[in-house]
C-alpha atoms as a PDB file:
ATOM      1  CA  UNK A   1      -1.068 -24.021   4.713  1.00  0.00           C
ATOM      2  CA  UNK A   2      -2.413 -20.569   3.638  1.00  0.00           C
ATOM      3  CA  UNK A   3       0.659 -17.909   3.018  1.00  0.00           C
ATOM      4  CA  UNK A   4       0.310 -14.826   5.037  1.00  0.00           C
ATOM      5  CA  UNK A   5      -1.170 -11.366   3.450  1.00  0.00           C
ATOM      6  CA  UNK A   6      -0.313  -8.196   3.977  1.00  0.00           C
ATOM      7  CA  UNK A   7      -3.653  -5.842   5.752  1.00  0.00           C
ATOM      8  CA  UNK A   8      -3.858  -2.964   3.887  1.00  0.00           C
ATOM      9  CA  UNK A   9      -5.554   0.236   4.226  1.00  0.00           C
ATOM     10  CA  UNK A  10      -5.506   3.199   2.187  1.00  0.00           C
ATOM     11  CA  UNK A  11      -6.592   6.148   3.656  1.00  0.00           C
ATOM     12  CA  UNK A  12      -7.299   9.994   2.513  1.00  0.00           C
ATOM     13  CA  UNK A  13      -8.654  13.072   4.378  1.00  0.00           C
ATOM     14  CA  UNK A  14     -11.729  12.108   3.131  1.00  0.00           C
ATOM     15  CA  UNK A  15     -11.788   8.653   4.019  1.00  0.00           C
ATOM     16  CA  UNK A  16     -11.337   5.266   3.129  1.00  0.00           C
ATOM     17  CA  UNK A  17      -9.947   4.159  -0.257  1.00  0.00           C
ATOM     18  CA  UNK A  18      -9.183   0.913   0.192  1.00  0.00           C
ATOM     19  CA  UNK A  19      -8.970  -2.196   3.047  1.00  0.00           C
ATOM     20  CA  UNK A  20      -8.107  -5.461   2.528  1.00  0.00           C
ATOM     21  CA  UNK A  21      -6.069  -8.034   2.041  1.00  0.00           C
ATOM     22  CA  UNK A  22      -3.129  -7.815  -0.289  1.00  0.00           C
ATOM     23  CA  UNK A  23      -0.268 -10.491  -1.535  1.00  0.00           C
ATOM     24  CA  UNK A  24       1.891  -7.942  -2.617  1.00  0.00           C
ATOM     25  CA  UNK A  25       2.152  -4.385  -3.178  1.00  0.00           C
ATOM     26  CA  UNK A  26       4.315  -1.064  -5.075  1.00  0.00           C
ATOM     27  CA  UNK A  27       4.169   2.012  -3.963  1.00  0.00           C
ATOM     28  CA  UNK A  28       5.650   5.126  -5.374  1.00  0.00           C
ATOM     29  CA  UNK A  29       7.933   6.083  -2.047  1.00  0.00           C
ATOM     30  CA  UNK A  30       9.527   9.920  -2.843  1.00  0.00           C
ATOM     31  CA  UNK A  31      12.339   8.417  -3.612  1.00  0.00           C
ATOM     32  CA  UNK A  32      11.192   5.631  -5.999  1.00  0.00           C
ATOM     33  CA  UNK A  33       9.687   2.647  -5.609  1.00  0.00           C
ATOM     34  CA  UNK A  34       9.300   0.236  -3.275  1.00  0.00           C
ATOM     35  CA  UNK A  35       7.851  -3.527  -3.367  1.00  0.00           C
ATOM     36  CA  UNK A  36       6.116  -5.045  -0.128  1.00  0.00           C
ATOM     37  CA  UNK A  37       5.750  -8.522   0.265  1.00  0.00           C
ATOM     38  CA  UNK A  38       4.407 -10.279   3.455  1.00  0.00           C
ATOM     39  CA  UNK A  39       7.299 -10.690   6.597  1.00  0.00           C
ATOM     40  CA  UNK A  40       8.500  -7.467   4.950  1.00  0.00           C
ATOM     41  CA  UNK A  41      10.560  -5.529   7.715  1.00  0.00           C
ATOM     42  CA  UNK A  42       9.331  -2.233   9.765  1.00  0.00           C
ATOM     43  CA  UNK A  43       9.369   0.565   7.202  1.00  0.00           C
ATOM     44  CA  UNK A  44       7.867   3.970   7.561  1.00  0.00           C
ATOM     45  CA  UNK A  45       8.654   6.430   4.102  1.00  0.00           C
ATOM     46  CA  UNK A  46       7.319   9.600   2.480  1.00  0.00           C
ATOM     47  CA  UNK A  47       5.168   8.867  -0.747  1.00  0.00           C
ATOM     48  CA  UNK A  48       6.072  10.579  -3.754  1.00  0.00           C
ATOM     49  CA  UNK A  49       3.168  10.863  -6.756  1.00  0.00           C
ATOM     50  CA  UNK A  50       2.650   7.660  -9.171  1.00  0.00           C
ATOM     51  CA  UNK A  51       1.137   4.336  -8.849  1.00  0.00           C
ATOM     52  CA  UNK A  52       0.506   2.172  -6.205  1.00  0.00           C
ATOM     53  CA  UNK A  53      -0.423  -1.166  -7.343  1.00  0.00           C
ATOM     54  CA  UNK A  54      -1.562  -4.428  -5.283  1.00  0.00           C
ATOM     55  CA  UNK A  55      -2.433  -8.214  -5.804  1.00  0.00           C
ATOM     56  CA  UNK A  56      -5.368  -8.503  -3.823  1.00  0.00           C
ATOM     57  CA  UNK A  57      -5.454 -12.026  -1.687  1.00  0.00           C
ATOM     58  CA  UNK A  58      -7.709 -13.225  -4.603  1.00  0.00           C
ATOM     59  CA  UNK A  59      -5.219 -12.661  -7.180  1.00  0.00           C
ATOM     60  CA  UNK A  60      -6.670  -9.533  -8.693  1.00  0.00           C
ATOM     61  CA  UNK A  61      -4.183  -6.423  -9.785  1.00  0.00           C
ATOM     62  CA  UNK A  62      -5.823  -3.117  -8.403  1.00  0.00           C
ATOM     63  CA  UNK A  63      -3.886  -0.170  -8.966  1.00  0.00           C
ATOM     64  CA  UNK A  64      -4.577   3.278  -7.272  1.00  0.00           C
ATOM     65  CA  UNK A  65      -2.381   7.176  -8.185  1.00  0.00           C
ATOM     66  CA  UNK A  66      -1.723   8.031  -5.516  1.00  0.00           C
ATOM     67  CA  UNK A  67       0.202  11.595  -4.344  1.00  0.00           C
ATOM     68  CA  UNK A  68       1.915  12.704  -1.333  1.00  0.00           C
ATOM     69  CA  UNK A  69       1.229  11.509   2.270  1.00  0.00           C
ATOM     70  CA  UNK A  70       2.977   8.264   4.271  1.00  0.00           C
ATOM     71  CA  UNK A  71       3.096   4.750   4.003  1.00  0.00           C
ATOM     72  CA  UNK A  72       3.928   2.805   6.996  1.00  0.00           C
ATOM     73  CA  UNK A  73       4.870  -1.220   7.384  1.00  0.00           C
ATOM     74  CA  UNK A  74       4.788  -3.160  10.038  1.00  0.00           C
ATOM     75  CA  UNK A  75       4.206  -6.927  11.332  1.00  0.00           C
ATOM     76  CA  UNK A  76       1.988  -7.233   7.779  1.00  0.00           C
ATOM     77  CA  UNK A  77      -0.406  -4.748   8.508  1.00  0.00           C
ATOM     78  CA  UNK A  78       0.260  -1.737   5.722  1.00  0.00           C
ATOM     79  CA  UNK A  79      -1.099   1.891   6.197  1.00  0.00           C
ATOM     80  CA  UNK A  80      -0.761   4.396   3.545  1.00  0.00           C
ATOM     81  CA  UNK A  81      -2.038   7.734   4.365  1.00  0.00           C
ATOM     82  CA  UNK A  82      -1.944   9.691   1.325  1.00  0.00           C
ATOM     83  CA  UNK A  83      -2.949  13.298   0.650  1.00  0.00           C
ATOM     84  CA  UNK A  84      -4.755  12.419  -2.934  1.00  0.00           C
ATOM     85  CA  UNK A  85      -6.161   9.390  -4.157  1.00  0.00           C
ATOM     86  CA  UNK A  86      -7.630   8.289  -7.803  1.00  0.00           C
ATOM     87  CA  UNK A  87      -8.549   4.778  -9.231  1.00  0.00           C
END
């Protein structure tokens, strides 16, 4: 039986960062950090500025800076709209 994944999209102003598939993920929340994990429960915070890193659902680490915006969780599927993007 395949284990579930988390959908993930990072998003900018300018457009898409990132969508995919992820087995876990950190984000920098404003106020610290917060692990996501698939069956992870509704969650909506502010971001704060640092690093948001992932295990894609191949097994490979990708990590993003990311500062300011929203992340929001919910039945797996992950949206983090944040105002700046690098990586």
């Amino acid at each position: 039986m395949m284990a579930k994944l988390l959908k993930l999209r990072v998003l900018t102003p300018a457009g898409e960062v990132f969508v995919g598939r992820a087995r876990s993920m950190v984000a920098p929340a404003w106020d610290g950090r917060v692990g996501i994990l698939p069956g992870h429960a509704p969650f909506l915070t502010l971001l704060g500025e640092g690093p948001l890193a992932l295990k894609t659902d191949s097994g490979d680490a990708r990590e993003f800076g990311v500062s300011g915006g929203v992340m929001k969780v919910e039945a797996n599927d992950v949206t983090v709209l944040a105002d700046r993007v690098a990586g």
